[in-house]
C-alpha atoms as a PDB file:
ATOM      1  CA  UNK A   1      15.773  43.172  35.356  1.00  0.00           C
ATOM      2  CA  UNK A   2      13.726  45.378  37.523  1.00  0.00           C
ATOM      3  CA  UNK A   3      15.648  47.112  40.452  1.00  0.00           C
ATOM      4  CA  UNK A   4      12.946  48.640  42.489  1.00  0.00           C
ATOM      5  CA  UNK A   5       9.284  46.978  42.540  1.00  0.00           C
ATOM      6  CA  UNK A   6       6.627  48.388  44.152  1.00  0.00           C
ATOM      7  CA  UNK A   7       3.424  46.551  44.580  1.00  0.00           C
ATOM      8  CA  UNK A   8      -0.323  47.914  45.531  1.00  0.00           C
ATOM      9  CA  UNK A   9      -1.873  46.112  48.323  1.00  0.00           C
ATOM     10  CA  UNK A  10      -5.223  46.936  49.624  1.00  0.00           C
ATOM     11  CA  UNK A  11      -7.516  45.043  52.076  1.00  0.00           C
ATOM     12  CA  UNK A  12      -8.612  42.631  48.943  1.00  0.00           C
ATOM     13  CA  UNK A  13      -7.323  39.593  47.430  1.00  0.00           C
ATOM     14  CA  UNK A  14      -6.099  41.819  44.374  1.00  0.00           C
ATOM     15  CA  UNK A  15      -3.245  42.561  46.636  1.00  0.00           C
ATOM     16  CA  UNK A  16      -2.592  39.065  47.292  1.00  0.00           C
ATOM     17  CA  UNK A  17      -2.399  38.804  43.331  1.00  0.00           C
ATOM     18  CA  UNK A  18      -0.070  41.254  42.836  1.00  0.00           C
ATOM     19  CA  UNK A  19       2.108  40.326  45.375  1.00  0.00           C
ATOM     20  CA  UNK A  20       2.720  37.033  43.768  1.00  0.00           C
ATOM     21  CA  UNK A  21       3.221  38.090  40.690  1.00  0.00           C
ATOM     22  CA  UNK A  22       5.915  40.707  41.803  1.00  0.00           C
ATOM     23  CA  UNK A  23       7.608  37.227  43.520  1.00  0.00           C
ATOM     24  CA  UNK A  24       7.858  36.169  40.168  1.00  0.00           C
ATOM     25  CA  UNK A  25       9.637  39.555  38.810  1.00  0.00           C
ATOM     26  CA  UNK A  26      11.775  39.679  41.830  1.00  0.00           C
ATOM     27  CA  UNK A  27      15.614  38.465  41.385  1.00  0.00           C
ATOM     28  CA  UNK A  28      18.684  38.837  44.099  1.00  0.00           C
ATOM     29  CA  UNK A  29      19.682  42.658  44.829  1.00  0.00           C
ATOM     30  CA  UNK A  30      16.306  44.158  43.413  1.00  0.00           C
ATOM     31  CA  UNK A  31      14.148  46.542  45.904  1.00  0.00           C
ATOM     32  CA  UNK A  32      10.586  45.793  46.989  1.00  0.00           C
ATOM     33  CA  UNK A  33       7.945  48.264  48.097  1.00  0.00           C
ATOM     34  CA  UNK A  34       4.694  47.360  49.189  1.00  0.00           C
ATOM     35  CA  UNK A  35       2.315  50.144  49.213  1.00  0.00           C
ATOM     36  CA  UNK A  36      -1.003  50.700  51.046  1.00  0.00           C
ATOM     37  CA  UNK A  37      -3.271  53.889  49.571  1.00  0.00           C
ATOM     38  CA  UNK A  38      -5.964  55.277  51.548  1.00  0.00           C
ATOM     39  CA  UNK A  39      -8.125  57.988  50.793  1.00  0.00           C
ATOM     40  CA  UNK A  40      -7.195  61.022  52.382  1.00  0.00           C
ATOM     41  CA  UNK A  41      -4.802  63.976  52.098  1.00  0.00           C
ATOM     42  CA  UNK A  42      -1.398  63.277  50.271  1.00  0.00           C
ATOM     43  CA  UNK A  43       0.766  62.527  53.300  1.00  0.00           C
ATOM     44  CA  UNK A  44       3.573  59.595  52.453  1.00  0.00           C
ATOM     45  CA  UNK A  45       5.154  57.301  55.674  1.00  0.00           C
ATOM     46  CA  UNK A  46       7.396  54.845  56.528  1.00  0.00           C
ATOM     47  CA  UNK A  47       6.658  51.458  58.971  1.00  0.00           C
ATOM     48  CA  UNK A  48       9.107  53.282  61.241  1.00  0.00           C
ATOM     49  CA  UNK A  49       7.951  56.982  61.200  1.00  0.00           C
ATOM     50  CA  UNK A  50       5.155  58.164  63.286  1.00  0.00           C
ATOM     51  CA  UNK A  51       4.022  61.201  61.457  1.00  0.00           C
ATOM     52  CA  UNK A  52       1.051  59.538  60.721  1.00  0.00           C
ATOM     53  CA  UNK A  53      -2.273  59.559  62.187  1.00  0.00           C
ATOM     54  CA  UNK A  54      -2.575  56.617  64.784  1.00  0.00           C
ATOM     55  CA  UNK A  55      -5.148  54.930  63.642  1.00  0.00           C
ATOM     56  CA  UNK A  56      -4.207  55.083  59.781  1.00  0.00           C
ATOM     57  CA  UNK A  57      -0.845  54.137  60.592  1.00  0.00           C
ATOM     58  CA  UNK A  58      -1.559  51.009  62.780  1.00  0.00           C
ATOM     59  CA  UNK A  59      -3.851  49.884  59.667  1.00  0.00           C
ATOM     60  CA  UNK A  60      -1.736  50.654  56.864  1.00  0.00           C
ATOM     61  CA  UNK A  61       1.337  48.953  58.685  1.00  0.00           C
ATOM     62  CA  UNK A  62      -1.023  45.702  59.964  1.00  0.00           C
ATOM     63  CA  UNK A  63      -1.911  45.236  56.174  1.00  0.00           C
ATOM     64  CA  UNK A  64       1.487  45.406  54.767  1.00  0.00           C
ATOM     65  CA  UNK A  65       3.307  43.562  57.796  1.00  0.00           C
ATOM     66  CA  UNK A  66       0.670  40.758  57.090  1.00  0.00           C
ATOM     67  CA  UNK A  67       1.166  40.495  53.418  1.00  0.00           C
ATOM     68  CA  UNK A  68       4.928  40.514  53.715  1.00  0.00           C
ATOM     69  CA  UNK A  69       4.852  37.942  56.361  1.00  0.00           C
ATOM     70  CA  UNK A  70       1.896  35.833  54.637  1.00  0.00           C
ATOM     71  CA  UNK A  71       4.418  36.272  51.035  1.00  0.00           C
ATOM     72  CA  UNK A  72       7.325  35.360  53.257  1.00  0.00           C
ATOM     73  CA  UNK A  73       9.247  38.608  51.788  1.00  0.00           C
ATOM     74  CA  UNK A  74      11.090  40.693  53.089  1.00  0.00           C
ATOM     75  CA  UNK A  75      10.215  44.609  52.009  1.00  0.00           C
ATOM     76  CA  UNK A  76       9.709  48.226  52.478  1.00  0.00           C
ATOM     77  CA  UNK A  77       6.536  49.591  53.699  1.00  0.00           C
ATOM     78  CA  UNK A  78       5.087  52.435  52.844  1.00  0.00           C
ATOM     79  CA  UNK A  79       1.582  54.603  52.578  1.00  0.00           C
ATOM     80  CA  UNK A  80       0.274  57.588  50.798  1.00  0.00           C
ATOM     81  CA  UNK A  81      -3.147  59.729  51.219  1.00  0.00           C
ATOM     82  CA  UNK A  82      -4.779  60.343  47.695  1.00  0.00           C
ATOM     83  CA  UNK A  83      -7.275  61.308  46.022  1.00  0.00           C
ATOM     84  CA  UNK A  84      -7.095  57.878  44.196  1.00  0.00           C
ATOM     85  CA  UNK A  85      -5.424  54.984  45.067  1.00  0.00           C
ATOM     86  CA  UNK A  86      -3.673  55.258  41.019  1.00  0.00           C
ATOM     87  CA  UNK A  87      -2.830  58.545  42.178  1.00  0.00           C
ATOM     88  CA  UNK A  88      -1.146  57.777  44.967  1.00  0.00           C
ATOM     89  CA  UNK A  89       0.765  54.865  43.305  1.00  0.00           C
ATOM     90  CA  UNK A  90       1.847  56.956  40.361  1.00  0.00           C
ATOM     91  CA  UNK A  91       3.197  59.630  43.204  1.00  0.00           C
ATOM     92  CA  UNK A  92       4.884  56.679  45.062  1.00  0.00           C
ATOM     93  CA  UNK A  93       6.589  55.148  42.339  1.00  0.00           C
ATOM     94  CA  UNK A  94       8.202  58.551  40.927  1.00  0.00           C
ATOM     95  CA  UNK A  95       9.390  59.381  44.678  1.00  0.00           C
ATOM     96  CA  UNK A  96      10.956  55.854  45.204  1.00  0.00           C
ATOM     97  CA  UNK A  97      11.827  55.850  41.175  1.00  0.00           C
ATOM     98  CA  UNK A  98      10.011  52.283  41.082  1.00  0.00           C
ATOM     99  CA  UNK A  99      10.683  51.084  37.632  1.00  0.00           C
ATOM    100  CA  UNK A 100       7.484  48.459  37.806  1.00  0.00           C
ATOM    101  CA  UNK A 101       4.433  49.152  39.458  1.00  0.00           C
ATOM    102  CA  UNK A 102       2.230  45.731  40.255  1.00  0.00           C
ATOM    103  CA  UNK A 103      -1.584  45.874  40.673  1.00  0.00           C
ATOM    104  CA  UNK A 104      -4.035  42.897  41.415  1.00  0.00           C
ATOM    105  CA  UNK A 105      -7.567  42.543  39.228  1.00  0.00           C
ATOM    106  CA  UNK A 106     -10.788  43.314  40.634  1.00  0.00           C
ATOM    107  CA  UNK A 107     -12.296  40.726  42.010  1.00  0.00           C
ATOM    108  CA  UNK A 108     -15.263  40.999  39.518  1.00  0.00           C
ATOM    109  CA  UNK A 109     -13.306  39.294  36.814  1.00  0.00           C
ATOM    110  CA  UNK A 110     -13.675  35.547  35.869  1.00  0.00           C
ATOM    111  CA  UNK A 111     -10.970  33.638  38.227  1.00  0.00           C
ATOM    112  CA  UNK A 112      -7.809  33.517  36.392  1.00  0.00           C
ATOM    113  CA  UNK A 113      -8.751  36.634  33.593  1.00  0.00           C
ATOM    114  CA  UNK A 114      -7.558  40.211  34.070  1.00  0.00           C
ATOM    115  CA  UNK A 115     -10.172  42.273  34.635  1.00  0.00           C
ATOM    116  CA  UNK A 116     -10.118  46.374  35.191  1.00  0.00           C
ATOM    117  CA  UNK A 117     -11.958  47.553  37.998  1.00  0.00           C
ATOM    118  CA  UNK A 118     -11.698  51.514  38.540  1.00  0.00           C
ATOM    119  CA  UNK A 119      -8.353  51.142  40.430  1.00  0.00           C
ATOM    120  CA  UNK A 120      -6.751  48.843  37.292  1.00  0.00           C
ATOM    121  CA  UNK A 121      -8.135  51.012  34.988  1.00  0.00           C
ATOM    122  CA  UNK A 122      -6.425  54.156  36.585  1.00  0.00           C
ATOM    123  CA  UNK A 123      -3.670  52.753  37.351  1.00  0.00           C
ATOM    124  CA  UNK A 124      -2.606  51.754  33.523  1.00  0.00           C
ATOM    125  CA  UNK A 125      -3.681  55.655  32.778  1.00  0.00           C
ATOM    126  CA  UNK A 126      -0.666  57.827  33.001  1.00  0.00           C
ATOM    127  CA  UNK A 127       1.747  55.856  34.973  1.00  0.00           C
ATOM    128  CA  UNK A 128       5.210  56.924  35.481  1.00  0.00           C
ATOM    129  CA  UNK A 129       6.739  53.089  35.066  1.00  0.00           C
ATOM    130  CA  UNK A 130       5.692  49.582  33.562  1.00  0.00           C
ATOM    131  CA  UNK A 131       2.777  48.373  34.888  1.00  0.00           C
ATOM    132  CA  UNK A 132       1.933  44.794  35.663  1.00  0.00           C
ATOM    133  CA  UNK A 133      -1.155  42.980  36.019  1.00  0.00           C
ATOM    134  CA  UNK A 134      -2.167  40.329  38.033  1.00  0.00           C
ATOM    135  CA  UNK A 135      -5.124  37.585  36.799  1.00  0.00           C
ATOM    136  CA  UNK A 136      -7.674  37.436  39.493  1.00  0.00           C
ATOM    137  CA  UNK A 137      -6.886  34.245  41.293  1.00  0.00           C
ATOM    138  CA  UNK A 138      -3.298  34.729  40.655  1.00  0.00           C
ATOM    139  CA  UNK A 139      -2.371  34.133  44.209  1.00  0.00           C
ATOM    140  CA  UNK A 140      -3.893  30.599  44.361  1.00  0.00           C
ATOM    141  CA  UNK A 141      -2.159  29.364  41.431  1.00  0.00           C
ATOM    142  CA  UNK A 142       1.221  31.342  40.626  1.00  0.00           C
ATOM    143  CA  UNK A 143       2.468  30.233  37.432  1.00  0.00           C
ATOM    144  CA  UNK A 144       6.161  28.984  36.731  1.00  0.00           C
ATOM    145  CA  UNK A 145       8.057  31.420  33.525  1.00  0.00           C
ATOM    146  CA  UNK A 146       7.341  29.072  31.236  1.00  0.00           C
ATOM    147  CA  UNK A 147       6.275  31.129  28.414  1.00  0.00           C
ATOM    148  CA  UNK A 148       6.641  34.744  27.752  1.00  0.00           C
ATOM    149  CA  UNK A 149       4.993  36.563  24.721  1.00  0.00           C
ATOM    150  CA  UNK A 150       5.193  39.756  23.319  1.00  0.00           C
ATOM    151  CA  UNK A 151       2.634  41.758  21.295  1.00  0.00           C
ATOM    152  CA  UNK A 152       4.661  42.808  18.164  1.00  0.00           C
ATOM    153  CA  UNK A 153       3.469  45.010  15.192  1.00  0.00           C
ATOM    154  CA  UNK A 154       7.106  47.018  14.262  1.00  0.00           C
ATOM    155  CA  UNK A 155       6.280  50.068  16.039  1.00  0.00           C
ATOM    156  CA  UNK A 156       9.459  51.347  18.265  1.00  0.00           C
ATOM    157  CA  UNK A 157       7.442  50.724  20.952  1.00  0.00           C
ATOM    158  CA  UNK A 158       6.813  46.916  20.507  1.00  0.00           C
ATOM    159  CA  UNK A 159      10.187  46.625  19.498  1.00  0.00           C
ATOM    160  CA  UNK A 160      11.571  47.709  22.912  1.00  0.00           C
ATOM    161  CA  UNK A 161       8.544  45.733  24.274  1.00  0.00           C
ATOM    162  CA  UNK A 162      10.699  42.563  22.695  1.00  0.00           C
ATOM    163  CA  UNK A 163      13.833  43.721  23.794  1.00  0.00           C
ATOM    164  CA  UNK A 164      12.322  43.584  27.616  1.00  0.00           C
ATOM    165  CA  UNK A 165      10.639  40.216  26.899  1.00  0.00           C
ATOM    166  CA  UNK A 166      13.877  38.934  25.863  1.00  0.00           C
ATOM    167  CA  UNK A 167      15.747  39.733  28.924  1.00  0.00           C
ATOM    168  CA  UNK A 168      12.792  38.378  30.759  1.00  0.00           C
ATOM    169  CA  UNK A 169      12.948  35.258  29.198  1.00  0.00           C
ATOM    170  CA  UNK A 170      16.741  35.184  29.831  1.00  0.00           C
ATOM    171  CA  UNK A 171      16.092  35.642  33.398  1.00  0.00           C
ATOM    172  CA  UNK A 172      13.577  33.210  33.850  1.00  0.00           C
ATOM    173  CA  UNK A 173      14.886  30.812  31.456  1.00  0.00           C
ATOM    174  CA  UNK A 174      11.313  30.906  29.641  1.00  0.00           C
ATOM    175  CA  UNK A 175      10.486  30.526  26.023  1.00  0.00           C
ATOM    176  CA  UNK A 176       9.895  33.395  24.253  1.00  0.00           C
ATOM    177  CA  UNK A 177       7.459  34.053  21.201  1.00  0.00           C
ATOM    178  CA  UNK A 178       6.276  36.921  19.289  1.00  0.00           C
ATOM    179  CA  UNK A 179       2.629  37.480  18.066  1.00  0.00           C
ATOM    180  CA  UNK A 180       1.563  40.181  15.530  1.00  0.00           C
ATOM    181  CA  UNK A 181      -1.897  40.478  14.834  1.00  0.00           C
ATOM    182  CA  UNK A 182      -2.572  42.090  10.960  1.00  0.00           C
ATOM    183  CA  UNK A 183      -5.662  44.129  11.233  1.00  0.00           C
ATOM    184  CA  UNK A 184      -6.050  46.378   7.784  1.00  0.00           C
ATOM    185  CA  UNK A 185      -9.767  46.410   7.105  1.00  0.00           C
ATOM    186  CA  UNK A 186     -10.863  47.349   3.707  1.00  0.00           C
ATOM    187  CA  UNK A 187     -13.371  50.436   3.356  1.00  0.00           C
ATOM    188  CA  UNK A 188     -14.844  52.204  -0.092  1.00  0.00           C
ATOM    189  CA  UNK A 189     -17.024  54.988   0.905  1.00  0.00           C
ATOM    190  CA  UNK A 190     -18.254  53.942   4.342  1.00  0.00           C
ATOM    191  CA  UNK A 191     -18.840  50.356   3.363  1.00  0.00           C
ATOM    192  CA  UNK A 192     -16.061  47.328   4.358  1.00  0.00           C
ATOM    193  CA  UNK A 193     -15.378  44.999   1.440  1.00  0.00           C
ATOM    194  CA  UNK A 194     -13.546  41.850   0.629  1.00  0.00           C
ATOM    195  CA  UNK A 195      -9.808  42.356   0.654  1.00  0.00           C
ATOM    196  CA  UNK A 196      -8.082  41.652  -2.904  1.00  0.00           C
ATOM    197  CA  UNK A 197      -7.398  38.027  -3.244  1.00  0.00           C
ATOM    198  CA  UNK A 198      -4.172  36.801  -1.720  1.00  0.00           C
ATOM    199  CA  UNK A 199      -3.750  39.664  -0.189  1.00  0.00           C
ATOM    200  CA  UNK A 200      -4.456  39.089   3.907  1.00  0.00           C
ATOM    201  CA  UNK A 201      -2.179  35.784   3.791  1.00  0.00           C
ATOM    202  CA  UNK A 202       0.431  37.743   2.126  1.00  0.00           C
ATOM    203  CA  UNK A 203       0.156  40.718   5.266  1.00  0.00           C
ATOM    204  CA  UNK A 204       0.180  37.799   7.375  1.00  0.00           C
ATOM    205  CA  UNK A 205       3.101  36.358   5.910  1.00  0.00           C
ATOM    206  CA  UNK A 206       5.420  39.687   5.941  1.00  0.00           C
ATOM    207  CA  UNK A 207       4.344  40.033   9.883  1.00  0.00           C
ATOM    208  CA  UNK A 208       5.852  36.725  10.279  1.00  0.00           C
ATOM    209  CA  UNK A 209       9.038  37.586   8.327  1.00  0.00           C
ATOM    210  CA  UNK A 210       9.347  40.525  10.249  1.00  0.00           C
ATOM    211  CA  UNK A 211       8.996  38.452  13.534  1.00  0.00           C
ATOM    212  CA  UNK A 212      11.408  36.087  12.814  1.00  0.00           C
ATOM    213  CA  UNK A 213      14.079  38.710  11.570  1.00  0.00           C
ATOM    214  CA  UNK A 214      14.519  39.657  15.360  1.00  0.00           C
ATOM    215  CA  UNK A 215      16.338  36.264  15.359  1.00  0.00           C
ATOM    216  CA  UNK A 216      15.747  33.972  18.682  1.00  0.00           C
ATOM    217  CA  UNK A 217      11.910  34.056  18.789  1.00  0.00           C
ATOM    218  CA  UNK A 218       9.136  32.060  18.030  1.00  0.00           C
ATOM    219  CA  UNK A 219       6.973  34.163  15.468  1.00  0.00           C
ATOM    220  CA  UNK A 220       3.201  33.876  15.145  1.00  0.00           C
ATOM    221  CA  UNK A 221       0.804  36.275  13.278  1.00  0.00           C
ATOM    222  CA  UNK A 222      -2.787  36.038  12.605  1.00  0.00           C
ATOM    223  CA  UNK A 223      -5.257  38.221  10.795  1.00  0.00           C
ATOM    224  CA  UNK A 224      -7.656  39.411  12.881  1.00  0.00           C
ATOM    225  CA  UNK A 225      -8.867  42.952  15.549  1.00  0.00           C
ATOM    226  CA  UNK A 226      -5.489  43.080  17.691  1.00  0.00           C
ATOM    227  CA  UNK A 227      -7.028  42.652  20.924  1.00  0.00           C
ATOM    228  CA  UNK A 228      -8.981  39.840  20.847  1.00  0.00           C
ATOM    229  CA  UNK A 229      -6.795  37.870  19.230  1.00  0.00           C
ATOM    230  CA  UNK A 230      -3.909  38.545  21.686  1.00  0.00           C
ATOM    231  CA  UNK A 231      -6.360  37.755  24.396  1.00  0.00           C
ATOM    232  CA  UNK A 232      -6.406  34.344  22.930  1.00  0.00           C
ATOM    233  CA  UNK A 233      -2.753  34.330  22.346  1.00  0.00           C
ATOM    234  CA  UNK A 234      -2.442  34.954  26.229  1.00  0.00           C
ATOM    235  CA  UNK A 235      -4.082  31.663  27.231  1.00  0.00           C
ATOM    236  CA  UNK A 236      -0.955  30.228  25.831  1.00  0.00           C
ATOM    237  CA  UNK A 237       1.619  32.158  28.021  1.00  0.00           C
ATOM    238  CA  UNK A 238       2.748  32.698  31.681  1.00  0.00           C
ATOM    239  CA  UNK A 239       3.388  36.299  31.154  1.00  0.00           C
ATOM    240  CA  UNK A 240       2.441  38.902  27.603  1.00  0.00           C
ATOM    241  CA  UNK A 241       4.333  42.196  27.595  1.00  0.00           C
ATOM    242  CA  UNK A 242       2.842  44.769  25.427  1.00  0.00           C
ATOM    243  CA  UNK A 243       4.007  48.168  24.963  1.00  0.00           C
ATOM    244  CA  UNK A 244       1.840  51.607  24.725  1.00  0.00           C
ATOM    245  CA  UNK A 245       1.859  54.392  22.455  1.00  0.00           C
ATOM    246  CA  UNK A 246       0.919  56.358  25.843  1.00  0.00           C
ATOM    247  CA  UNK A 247      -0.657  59.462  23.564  1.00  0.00           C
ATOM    248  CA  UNK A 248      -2.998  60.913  26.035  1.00  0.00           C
ATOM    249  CA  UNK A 249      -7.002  61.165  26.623  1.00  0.00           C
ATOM    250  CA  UNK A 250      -7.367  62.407  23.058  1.00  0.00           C
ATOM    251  CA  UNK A 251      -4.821  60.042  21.002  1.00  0.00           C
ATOM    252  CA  UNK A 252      -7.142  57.007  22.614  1.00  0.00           C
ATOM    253  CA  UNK A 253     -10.011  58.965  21.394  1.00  0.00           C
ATOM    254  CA  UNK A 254      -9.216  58.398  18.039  1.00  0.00           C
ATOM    255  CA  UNK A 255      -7.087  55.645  18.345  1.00  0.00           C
ATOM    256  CA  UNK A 256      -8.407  53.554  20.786  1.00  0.00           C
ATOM    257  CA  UNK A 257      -6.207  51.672  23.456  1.00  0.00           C
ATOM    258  CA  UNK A 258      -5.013  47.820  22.739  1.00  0.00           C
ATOM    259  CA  UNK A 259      -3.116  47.683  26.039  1.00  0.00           C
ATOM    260  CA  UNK A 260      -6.480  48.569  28.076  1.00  0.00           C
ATOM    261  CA  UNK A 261      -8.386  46.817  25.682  1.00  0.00           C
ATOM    262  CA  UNK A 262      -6.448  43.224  25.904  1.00  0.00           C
ATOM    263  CA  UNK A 263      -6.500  44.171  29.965  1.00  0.00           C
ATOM    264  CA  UNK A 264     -10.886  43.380  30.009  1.00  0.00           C
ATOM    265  CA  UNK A 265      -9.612  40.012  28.240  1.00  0.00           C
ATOM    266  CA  UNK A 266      -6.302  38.744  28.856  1.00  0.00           C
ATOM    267  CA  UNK A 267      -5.726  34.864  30.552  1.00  0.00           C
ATOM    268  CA  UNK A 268      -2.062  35.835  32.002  1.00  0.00           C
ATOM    269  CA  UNK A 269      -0.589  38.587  34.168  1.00  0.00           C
ATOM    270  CA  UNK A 270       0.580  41.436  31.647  1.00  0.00           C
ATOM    271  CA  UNK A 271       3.364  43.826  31.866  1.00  0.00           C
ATOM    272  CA  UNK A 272       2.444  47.031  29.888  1.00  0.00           C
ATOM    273  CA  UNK A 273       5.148  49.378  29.064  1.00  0.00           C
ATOM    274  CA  UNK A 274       4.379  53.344  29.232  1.00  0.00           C
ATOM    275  CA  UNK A 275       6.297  54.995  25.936  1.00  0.00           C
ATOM    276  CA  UNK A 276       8.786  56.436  28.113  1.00  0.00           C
ATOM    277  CA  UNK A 277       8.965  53.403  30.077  1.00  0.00           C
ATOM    278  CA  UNK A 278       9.840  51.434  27.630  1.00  0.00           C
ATOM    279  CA  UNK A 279      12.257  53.483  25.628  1.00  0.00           C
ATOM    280  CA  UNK A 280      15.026  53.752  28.715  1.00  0.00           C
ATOM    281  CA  UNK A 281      14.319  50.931  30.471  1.00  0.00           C
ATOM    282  CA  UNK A 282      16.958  48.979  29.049  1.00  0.00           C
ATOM    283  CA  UNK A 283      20.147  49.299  26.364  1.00  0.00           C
ATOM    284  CA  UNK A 284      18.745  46.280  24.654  1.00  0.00           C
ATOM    285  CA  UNK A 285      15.162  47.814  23.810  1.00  0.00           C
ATOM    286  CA  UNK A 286      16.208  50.623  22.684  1.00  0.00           C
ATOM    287  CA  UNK A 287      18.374  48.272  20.271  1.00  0.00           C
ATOM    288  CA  UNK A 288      15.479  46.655  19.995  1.00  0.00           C
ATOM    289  CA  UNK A 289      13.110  50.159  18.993  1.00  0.00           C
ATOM    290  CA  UNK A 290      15.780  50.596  15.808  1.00  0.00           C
ATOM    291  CA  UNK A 291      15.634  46.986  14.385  1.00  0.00           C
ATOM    292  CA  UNK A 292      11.659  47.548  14.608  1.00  0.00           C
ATOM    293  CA  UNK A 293      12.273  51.139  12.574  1.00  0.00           C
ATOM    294  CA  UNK A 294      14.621  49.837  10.008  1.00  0.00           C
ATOM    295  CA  UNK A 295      13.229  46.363   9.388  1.00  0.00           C
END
C-alpha cells in the first residue's frame, strides 16, 4: 500500500523501532529510505555523494549502513542538516514524496507503550505524509498483522482512516475492527450532570450501527473520553490507524488533539493520517470519506 517509506534512524534504539515496524509496512516493489538528521545547516546527501562534510558523512552513512545491514534490508540512504530532526524529516519526505514517514518512541516510555519525546512529538506536528509510530521495545518483539483497528467517529477523516485500514488488513491478511468512542458530556451552566436516562446506551448503540454499516468490520463502541479508551482498545491490536483533523496550533487549542493524545498512551505502533494525507492516499478512502458523510 505504501510505495515509498522513509524511516528516521538516529544513534538510539528508537531507530531500531522504527525500522521494524517499517519491515512490517514494506511489500514487493515499494521504496525504502532510511534517514539520518543531524543538527546543522539544511544540506541533503546521498551514501554515494561526497558533498558532505567528512566527518558527518562517514557517521551518517556508518549509522544507516549498520541499520540496513543489522535489518537485513536493502535501502536508500540519505541525510539532512536541520534545525530539528522533524524538520528535516518533513523536508525529506516532501523531496523523496515519501507517502509514510516511520519514527521510533523515546526511550523514556514504558517498554512496549508509545511514548512522545520532543522528536515524536514534532514529528506528528505538521507532517507532509502518514506518520507511524513505533512502541518502545518494538524491535525486540515485532508483532505479526494480526489485528488492525481503526479509530472511527463518522468524520471524513476516520472514514478514509477505515478505508486505509482495510487495505491494510487486506495486505496483511489481518482482522480488522472498528472502535468509536461516544464522548457527549452533559453541561447546564458550568456544571456536568447526569445524562437523560437511556440516553448514553442509545449513542452507544447508533455508533455501533454506524460501524457495522461499513460492512466487513468488527464494530465496537464504548462511552467514554476518546483517548483513553482507544489507548485501551490498542492493547488489543497489532497496529491502530487514526486519522487527524490536522487544523493547526490554534484548532488544537480549542480542540485538543486525540491523535497526540492516544500517542502518550497507546500499547501498539500507530499510523496517524495528516488530513491531506489521508484524503488522496487511496481511491478507496476517499470512498470511504463519503460513506462516513452520508451515513
Amino acid at each position: 500500500m505504501f510505495r515509498n517509506i522513509l524511516v528516521g534512524i538516529d544513534d538510539r534504539d528508537g531507530g531500531s523501532d522504527a525500522l521494524a515496524l517499517a519491515k512490517k509496512l514494506l511489500t514487493d516493489g515499494n521504496e525504502l529510505t532510511l534517514a539520518y538528521i543531524y543538527h546543522g545547516d539544511v544540506q541533503l546527501g546521498r551514501a554515494s555523494s561526497a558533498k558532505r562534510p567528512v566527518a558527518e558523512r562517514d557517521h551518517a552513512v556508518q549509522v544507516l549502513e549498520r541499520a540496513s545491514r543489522q535489518a537485513g534490508v536493502q535501502a536508500h540512504l540519505r541525510w539532512r542538516g536541520a534545525p530539528s530532526v522533524a524538520q528535516g524529516l518533513h523536508e525529506l519526505a516532501e523531496v523523496i514524496g515519501a507517502d509514510v514517514l516511520v519514527v521510533g518512541s523515546s526511550r523514556r516510555g514504558a517498554l512496549g507503550r508509545v511514548f512522545l519525546g520532543d522528536d515524536t512529538h514534532a514529528a506528528l506536528n505538521g507532517a507532509p505524509c502518514a506518520v507511524a509510530v513505533a512502541p518502545t521495545g518494538y524491535a525486540e518483539h515485532p508483532a505479526l498483522m494480526r489485528e488492525i483497528g481503526v479509530a472511527y467517529n463518522g468524520s471524513p477523516e476516520s472514514g478514509c482512516a477505515v478505508g486505509v485500514a482495510r487495505e491494510l488488513a487486506a495486505e496483511h491478511g489481518a482482522k480488522l475492527s472498528a472502535f468509536e468512542a461516544v464522548w457527549t458530556p452533559w453541561y447546564g451552566f458550568g456544571t456536568e450532570h447526569t445524562a437523560p436516562d437511556g440516553a448514553i446506551d442509545e449513542l452507544v448503540d447508533h455508533a455501533r450501527e454506524r460501524i457495522a454499516a461499513l460492512g466487513e468490520i468488527e464494530a465496537h463502541a464504548v462511552f467514554g473520553e476518546p483517548a483513553k479508551e482507544l489507548a485501551l482498545y490498542s492493547a488489543s491490536l497489532d497496529l491502530l490507524v487514526v486519522g487527524s483533523r490536522s487544523e493547526g496550533a490554534i484548532g488544537r487549542l480549542v480542540h485538543g488533539s486525540t491523535s497526540q493524545q492516544l500517542a502518550r498512551a497507546a500499547c501498539c505502533p500507530l499510523l496517524v493520517l495528516t488530513r491531506a494525507d489521508a484524503m488522496t492516499l487511496t481511491c478507496e478512502s476517499k470512498e470511504e470519506a463519503v460513506i462516513a458523510t452520508t451515513a
